[in-house]
C-alpha atoms as a PDB file:
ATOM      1  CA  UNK A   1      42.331  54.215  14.327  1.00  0.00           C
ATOM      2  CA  UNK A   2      44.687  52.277  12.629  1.00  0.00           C
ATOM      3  CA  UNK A   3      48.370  53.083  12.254  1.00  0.00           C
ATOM      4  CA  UNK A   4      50.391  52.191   9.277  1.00  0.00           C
ATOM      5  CA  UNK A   5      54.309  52.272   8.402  1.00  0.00           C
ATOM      6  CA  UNK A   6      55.459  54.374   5.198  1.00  0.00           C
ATOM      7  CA  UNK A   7      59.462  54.504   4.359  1.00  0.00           C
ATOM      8  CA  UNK A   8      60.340  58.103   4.393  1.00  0.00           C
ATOM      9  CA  UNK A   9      63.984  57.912   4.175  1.00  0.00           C
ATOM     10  CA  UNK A  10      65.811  54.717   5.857  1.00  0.00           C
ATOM     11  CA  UNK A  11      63.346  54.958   8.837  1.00  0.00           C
ATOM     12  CA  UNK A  12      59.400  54.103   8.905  1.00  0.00           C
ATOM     13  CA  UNK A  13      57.519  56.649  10.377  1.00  0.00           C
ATOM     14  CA  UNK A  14      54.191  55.611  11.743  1.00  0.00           C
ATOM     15  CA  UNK A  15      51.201  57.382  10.819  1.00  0.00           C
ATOM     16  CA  UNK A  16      47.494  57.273  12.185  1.00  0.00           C
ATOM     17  CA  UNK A  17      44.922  56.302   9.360  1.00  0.00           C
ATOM     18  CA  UNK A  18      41.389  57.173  10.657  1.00  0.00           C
ATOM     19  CA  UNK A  19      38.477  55.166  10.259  1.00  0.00           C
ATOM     20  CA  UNK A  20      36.653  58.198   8.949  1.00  0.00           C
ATOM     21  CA  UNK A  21      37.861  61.217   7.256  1.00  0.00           C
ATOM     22  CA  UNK A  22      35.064  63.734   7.235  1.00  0.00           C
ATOM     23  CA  UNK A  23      35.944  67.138   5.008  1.00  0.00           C
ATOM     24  CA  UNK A  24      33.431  70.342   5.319  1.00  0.00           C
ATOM     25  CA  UNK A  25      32.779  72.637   2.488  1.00  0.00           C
ATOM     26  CA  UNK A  26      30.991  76.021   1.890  1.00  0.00           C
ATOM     27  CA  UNK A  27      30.158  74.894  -1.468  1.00  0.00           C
ATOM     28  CA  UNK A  28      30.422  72.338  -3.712  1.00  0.00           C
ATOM     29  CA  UNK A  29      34.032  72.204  -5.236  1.00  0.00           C
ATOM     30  CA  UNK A  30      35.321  73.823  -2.058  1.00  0.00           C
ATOM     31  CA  UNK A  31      35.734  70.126  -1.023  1.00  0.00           C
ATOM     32  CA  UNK A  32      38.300  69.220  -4.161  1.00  0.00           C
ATOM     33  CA  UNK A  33      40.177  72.694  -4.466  1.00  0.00           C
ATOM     34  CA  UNK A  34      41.246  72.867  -0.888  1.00  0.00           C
ATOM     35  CA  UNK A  35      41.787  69.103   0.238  1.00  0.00           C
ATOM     36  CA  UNK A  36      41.618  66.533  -2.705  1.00  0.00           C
ATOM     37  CA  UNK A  37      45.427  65.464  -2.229  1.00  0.00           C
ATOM     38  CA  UNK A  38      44.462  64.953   1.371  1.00  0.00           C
ATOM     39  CA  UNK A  39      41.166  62.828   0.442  1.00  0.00           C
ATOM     40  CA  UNK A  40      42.977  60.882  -1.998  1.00  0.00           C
ATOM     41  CA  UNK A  41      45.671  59.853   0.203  1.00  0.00           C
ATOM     42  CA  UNK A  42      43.293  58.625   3.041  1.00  0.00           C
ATOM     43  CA  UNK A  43      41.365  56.863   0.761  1.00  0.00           C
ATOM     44  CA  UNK A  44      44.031  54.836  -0.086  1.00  0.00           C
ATOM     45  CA  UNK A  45      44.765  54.095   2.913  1.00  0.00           C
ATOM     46  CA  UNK A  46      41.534  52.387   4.000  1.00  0.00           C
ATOM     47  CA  UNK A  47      39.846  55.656   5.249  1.00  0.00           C
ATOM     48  CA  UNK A  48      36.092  56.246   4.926  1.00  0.00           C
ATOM     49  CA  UNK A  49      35.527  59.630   3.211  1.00  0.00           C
ATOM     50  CA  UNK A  50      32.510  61.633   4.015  1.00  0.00           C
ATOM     51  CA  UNK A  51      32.292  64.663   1.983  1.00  0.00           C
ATOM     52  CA  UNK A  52      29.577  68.058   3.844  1.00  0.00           C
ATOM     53  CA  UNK A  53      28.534  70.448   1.946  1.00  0.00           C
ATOM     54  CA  UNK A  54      27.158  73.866   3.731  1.00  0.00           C
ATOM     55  CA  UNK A  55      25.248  75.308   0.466  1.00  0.00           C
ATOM     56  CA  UNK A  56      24.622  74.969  -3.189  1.00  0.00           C
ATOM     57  CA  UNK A  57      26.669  77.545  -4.089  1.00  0.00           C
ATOM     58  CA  UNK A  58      24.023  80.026  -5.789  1.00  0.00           C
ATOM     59  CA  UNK A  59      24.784  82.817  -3.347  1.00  0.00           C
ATOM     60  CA  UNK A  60      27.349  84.302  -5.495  1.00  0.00           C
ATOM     61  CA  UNK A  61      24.992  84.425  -8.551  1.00  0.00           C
ATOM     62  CA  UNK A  62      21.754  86.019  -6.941  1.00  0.00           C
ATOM     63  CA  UNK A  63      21.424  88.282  -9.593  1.00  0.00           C
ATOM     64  CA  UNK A  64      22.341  85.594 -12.542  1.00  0.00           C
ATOM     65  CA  UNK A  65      19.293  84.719 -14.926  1.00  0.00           C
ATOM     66  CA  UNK A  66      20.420  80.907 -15.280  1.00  0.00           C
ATOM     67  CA  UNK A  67      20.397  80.110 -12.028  1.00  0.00           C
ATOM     68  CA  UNK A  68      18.446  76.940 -12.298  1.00  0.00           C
ATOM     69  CA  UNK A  69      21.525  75.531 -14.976  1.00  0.00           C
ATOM     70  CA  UNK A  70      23.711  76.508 -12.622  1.00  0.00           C
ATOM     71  CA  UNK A  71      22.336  74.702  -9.639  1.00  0.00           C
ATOM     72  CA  UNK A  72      22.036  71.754 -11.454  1.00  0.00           C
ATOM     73  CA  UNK A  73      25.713  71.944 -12.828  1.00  0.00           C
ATOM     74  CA  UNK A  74      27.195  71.912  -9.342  1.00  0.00           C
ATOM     75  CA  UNK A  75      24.598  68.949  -8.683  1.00  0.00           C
ATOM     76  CA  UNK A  76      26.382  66.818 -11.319  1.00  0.00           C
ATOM     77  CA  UNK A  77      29.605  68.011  -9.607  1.00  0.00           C
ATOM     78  CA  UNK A  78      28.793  67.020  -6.373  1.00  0.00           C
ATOM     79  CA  UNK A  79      27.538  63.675  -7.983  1.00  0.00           C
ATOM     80  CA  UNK A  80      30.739  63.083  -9.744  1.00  0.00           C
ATOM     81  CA  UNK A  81      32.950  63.718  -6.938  1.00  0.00           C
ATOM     82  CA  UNK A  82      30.646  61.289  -4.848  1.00  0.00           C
ATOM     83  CA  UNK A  83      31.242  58.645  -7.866  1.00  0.00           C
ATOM     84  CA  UNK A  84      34.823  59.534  -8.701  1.00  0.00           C
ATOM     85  CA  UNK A  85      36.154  59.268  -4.745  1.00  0.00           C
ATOM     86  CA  UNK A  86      33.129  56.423  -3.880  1.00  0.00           C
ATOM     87  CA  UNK A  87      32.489  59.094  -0.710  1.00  0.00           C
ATOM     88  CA  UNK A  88      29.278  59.824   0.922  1.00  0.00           C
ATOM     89  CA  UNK A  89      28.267  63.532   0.136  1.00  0.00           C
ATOM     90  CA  UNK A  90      25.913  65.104   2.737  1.00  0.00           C
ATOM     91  CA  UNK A  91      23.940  68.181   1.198  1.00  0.00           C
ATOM     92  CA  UNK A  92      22.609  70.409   4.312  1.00  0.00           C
ATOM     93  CA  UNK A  93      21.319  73.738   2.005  1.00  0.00           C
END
């Protein structure tokens, strides 16, 4: 790990940038509601950002016709968010 200086006040206050910051999510857009401030920040700071997502998110809409639209809506999602923060997304369901 790497640590870096930022100026606070009149004192720098070292912090530790990680090599790897690796965020879990239930679903996809869990990832972006809960932590995006956090991912952004350690991005810019040099940080590898690995992105895990549990499911698809169709759980909650078992009983929805369009299910198939809506599975591939949160696939664009997912793809954006792997374009927009150039992270690795890992899909495990």
């Amino acid at each position: 790990m790497e640590r870096k200086d930022f100026l606070v006040t009149e004192k720098a206050i070292p912090i530790v940038v990680p090599k790897r910051l690796m965020v879990f999510a239930g679903h996809p857009d869990d990832e972006i509601v809960s932590c995006g401030g956090t991912i952004l920040k350690y991005q810019a700071l040099g940080s590898e950002i690995i992105v895990v997502v549990a499911t698809s998110g169709l759980g909650g809409y078992a009983k929805t016709a369009h299910k198939e639209d809506i599975l591939e809506q949160r696939k664009q999602e997912l793809d954006l968010v792997r374009t927009a923060l150039k992270c690795r997304v890992i899909e495990l369901g």
